[in-house]
Structure formats: structure tokens, C-alpha cells
C-alpha atoms as a PDB file:
ATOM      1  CA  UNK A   1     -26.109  20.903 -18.535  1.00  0.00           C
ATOM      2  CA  UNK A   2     -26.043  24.227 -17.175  1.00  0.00           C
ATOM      3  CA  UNK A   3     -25.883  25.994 -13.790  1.00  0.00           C
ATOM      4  CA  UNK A   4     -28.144  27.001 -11.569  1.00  0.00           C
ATOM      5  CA  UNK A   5     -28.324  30.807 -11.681  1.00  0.00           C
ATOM      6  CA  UNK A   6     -30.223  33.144  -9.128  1.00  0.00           C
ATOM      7  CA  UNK A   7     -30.185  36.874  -8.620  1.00  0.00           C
ATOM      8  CA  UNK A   8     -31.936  38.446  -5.396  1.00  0.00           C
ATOM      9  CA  UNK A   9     -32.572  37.713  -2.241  1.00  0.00           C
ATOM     10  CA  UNK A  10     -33.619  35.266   0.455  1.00  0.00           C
ATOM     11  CA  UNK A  11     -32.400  32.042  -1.573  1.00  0.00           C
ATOM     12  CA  UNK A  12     -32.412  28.685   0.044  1.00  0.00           C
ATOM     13  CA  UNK A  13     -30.330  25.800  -1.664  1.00  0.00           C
ATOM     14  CA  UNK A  14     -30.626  22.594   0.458  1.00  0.00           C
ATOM     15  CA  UNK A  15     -30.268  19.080  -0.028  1.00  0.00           C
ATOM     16  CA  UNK A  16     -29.107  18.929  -3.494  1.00  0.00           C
ATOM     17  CA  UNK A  17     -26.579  16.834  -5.886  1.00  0.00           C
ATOM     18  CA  UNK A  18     -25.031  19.202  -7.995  1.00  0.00           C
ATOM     19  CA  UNK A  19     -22.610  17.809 -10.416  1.00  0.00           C
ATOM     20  CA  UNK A  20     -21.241  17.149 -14.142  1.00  0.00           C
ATOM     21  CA  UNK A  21     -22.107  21.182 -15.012  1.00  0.00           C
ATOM     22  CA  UNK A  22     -20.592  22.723 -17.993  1.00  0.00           C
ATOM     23  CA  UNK A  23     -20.225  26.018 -16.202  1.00  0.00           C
ATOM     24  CA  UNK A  24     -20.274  26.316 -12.055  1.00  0.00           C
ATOM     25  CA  UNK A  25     -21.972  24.004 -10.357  1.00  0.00           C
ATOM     26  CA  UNK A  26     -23.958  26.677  -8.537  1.00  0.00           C
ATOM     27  CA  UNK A  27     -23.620  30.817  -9.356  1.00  0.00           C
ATOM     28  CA  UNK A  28     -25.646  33.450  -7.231  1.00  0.00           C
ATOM     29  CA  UNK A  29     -25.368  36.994  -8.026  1.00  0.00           C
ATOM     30  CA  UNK A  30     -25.937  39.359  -5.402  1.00  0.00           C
ATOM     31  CA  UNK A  31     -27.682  36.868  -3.371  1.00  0.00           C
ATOM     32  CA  UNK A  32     -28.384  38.297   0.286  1.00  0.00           C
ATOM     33  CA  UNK A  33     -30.060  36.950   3.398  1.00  0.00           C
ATOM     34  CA  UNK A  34     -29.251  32.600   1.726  1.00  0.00           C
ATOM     35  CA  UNK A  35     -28.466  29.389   3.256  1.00  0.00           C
ATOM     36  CA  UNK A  36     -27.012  26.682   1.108  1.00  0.00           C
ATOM     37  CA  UNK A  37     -26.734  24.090   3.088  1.00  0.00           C
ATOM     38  CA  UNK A  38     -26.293  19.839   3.152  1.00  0.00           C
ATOM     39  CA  UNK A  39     -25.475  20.360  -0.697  1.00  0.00           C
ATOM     40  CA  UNK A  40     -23.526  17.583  -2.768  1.00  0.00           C
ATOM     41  CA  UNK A  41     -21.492  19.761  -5.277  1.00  0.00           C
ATOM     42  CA  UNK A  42     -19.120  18.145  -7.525  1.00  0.00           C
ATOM     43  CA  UNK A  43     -17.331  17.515 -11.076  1.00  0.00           C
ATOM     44  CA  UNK A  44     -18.511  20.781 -12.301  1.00  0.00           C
ATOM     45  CA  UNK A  45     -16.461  21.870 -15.376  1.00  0.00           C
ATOM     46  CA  UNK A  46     -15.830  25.175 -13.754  1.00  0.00           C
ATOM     47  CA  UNK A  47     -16.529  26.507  -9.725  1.00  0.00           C
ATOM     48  CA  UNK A  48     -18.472  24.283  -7.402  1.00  0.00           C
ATOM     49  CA  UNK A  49     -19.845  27.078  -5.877  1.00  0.00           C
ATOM     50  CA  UNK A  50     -19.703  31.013  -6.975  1.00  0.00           C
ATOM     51  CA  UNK A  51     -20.772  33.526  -4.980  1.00  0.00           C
ATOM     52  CA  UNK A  52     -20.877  37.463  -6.744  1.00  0.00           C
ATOM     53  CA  UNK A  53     -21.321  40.218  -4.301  1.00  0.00           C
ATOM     54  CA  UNK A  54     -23.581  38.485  -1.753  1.00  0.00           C
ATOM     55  CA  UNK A  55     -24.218  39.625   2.054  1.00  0.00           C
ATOM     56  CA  UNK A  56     -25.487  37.863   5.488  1.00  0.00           C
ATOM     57  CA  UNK A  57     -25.052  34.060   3.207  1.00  0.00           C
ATOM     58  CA  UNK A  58     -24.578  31.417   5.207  1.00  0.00           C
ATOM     59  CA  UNK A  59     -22.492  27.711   3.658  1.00  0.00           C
ATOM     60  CA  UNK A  60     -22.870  24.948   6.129  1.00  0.00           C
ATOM     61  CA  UNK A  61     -22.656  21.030   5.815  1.00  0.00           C
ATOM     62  CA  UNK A  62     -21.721  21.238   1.812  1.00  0.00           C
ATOM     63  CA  UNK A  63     -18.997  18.669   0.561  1.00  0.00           C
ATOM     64  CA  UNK A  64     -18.036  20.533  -2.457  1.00  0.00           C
ATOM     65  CA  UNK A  65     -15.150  18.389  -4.164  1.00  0.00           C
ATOM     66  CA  UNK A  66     -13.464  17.691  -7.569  1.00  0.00           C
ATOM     67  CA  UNK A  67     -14.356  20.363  -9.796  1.00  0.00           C
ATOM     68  CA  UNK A  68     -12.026  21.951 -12.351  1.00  0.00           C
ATOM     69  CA  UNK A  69     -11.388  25.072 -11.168  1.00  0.00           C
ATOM     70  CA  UNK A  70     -12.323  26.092  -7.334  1.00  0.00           C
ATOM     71  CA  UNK A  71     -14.815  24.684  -5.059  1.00  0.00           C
ATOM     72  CA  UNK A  72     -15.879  27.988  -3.680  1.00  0.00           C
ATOM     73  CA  UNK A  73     -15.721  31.366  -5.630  1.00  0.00           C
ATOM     74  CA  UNK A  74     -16.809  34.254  -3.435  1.00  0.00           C
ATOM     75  CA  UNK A  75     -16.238  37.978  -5.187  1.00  0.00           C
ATOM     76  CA  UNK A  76     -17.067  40.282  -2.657  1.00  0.00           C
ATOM     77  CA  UNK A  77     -19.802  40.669   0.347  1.00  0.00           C
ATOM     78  CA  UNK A  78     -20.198  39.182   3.736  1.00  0.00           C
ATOM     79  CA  UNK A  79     -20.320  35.725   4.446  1.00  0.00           C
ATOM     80  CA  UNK A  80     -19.849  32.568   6.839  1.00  0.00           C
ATOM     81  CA  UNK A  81     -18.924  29.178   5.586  1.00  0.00           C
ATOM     82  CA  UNK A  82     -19.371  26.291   8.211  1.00  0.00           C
ATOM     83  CA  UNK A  83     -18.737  22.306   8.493  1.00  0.00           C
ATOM     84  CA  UNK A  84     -18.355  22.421   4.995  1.00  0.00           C
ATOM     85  CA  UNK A  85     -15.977  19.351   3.411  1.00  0.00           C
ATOM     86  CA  UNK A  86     -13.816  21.421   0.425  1.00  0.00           C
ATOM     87  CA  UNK A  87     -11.499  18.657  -1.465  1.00  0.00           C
ATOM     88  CA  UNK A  88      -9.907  17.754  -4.677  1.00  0.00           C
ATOM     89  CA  UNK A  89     -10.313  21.366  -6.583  1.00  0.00           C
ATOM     90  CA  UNK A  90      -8.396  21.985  -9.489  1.00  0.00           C
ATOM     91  CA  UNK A  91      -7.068  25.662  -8.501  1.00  0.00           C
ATOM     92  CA  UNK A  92      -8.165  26.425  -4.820  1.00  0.00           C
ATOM     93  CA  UNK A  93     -10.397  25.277  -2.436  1.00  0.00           C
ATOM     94  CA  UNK A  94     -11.616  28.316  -1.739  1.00  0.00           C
ATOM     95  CA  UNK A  95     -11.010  31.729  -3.022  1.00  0.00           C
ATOM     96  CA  UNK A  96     -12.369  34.719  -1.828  1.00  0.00           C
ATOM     97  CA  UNK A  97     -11.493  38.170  -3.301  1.00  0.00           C
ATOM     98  CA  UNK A  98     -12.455  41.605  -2.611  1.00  0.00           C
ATOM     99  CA  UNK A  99     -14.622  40.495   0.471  1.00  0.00           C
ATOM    100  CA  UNK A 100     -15.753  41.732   4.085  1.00  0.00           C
ATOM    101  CA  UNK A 101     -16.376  39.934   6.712  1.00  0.00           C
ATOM    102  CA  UNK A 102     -15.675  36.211   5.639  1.00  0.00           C
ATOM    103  CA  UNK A 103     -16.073  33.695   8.432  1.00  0.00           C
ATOM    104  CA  UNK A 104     -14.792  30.251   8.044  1.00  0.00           C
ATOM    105  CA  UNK A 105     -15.262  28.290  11.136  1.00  0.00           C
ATOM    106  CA  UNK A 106     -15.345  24.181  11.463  1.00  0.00           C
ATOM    107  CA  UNK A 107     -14.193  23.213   7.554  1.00  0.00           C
ATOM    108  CA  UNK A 108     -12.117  20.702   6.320  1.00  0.00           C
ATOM    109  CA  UNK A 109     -10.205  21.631   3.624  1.00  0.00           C
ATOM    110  CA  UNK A 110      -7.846  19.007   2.017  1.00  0.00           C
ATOM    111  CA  UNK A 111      -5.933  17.749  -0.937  1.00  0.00           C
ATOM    112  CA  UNK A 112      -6.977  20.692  -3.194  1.00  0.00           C
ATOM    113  CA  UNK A 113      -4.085  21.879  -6.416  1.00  0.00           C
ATOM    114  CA  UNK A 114      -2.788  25.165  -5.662  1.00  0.00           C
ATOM    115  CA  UNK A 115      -3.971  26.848  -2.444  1.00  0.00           C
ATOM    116  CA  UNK A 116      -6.350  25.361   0.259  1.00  0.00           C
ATOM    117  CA  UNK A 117      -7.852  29.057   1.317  1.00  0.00           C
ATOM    118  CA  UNK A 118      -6.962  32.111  -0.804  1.00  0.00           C
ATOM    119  CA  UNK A 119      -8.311  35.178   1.126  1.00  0.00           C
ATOM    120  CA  UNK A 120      -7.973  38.653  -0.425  1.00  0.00           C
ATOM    121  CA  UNK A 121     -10.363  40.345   2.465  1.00  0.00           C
ATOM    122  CA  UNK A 122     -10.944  42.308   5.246  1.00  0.00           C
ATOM    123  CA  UNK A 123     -12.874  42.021   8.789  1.00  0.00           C
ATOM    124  CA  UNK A 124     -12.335  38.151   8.469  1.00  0.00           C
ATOM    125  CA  UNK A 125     -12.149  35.135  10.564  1.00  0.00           C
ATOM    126  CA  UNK A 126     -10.235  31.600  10.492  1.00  0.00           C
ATOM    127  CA  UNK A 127     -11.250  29.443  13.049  1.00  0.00           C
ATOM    128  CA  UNK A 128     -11.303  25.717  14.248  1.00  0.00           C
ATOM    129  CA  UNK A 129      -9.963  24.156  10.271  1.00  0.00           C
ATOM    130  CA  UNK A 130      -8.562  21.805   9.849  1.00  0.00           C
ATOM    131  CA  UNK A 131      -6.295  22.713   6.164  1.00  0.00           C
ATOM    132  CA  UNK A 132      -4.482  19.748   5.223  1.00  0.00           C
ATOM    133  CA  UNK A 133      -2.520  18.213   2.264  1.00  0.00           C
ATOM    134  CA  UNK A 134      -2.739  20.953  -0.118  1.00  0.00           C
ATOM    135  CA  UNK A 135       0.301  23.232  -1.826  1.00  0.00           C
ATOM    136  CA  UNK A 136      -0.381  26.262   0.048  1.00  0.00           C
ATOM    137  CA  UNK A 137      -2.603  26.127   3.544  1.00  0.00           C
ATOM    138  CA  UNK A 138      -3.609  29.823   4.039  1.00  0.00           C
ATOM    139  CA  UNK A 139      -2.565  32.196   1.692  1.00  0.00           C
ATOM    140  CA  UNK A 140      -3.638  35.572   2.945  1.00  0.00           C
ATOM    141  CA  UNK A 141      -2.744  38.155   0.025  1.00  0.00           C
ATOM    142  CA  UNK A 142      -3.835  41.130   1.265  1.00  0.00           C
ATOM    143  CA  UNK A 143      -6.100  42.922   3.392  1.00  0.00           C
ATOM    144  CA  UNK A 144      -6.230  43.571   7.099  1.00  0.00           C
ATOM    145  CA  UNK A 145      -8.118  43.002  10.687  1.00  0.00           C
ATOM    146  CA  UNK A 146      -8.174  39.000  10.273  1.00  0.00           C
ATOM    147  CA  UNK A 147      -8.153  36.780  12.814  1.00  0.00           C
ATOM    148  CA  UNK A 148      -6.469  33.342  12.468  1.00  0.00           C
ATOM    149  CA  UNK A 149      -7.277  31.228  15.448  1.00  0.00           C
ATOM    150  CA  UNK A 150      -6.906  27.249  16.682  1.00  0.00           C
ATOM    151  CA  UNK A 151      -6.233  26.386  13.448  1.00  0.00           C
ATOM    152  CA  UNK A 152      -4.735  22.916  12.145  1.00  0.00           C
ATOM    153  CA  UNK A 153      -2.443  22.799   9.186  1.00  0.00           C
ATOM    154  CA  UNK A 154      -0.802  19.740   8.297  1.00  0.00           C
ATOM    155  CA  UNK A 155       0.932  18.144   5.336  1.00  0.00           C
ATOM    156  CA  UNK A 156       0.661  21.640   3.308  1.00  0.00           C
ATOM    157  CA  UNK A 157       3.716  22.199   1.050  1.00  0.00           C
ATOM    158  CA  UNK A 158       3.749  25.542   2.648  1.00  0.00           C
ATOM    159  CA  UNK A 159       1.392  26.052   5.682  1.00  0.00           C
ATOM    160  CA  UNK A 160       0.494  29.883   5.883  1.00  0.00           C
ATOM    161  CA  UNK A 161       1.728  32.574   3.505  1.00  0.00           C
ATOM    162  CA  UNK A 162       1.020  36.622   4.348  1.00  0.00           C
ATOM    163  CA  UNK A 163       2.005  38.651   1.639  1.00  0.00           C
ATOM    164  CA  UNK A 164       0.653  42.607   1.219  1.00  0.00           C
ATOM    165  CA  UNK A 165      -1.324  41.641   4.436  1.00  0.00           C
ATOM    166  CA  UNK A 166      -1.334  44.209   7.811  1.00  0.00           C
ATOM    167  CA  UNK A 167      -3.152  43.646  11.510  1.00  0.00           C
ATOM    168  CA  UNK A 168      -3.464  39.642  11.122  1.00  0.00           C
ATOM    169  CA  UNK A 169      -3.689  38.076  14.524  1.00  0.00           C
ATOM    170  CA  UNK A 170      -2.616  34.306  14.738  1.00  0.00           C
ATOM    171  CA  UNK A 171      -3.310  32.420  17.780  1.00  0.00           C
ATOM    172  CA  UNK A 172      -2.775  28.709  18.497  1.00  0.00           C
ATOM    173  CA  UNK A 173      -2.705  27.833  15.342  1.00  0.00           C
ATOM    174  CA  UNK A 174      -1.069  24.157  15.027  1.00  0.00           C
ATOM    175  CA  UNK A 175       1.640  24.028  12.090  1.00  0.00           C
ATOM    176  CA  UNK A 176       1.924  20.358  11.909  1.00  0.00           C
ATOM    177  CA  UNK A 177       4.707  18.638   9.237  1.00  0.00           C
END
């Protein structure tokens, strides 16, 4: 089986069960103005979800979990991921490179391999998660003007790591071991 695929703008994905793909579970290129939302995505052979250059997308109420490599891709744009459930990914839970303006408010994000959040970005937002029981919490590699904010982080091997990273602001963030 194959992915879904879309190009363009004003995509809606809702209410699906997305699984068992030989590829990403789910792959948008360029989408802008899209709501994927209330999505089962799992046991795809690569990403769960992979988002390419994308702007105003909004990720709420997915449970994206066990697929190979991470459960959400994002490569550049401007996006806001919400009450989504991210667990069991081979690599991350999330990784999002080259990006502006990433919000990630309300998620649970547990028991991934490797890093629970990877953010390469700028203009960004970490608020209300709950990041548990993965090898690296919050691994901010570089950018700048992020906010990190009443976070919880618990059971990580290593809870937050900054590296190459300028202007993060961390407030009330709960480092729990």
C-alpha cells in the first residue's frame, strides 16, 4: 500500500485509520490553509505524518503511534499541532526542521526511541505537554525566539537539551525524575 499524497491547498484529512503503509502514512507537500484532525495513524513503514513546506496547518486530536521512523515529519512552514497523542516512534516523535512558527500546545508525547520533540525552528511555542518516557524530552538544536512554557517532562533519559540555540525562554516548566 502506498501513501496518501496531496499537493495544494485547503486539504482536510479527518477521521481516518491510516496504517500498515510502505512509505509515510500520510505526506502533504506544500499543503496550506489544512486541518488533519481525529486521524488514527499508525505502523507505517516510514513517517506517520510528513509535512513539506506547509503554512497556517493545523494537527489536532491525531494519535499517531508506532511507525518506523517518526510520527510527525514537518520540513519547513508554519504550523500548530494540538491534543495530539505521539507514541512508540522509531526515531522521534516529532521532528521539525527548518520551520517558523511551530506551535505545540496540549500533546502527549511518550515512550518514543530517540528524541520526544526535535525542533530545529524559529518563532516557536511549547506549551501545556506533557513529554514523558522517551531518551531525550526537548531537544532544541538550533534556532531562536522560542518559548517553552508549563511544560511536564518526566521519566526522559535527558529532559531538555539546547544546543546552537539563542533567546529561548523557559518558564514553569516541571522537570520531573
Amino acid at each position: 500500500r502506498d501513501r496518501y499524497g496531496c499537493e495544494g491547498t485547503e486539504s482536510t484529512l479527518r477521521f481516518n485509520n491510516i496504517y500498515n503503509n510502505s512509505k509515510s502514512g500520510v505526506y502533504l507537500i506544500h499543503p496550506n490553509y489544512g486541518v488533519i484532525e481525529f486521524n488514527e495513524i499508525h505502523h507505517n513503514q516510514e513517517n506517520g505524518l510528513f509535512l513539506d513546506w506547509g503554512a497556517d496547518i493545523v494537527v489536532e486530536g491525531n494519535n499517531i503511534y508506532k511507525n518506523k521512523m517518526a510520527g510527525i515529519q514537518v520540513s519547513g512552514g508554519e504550523m500548530n499541532f494540538t491534543g495530539n497523542y505521539i507514541s512508540e516512534n522509531g526515531k522521534a516523535g516529532v521532528n521539525a526542521t527548518c520551520t517558523w512558527v511551530m506551535n505545540f500546545l496540549y500533546n502527549e508525547i511518550t515512550n518514543n526511541t530517540g528524541t520526544g520533540l526535535l525542533l530545529r525552528t524559529y518563532n516557536s511555542t511549547v506549551k501545556y505537554n506533557h513529554i514523558t518516557n522517551n531518551e531525550i524530552g526537548l531537544h532544541l538544536q538550533w534556532g531562536n525566539n522560542t518559548i517553552v512554557y508549563l511544560n511536564n517532562f518526566y521519566n526522559n533519559t535527558s529532559d531538555l537539551q539546547c544546543t546552537s540555540f539563542f533567546d529561548l525562554t523557559n518558564w514553569n516548566s516541571t522537570l520531573l525524575d
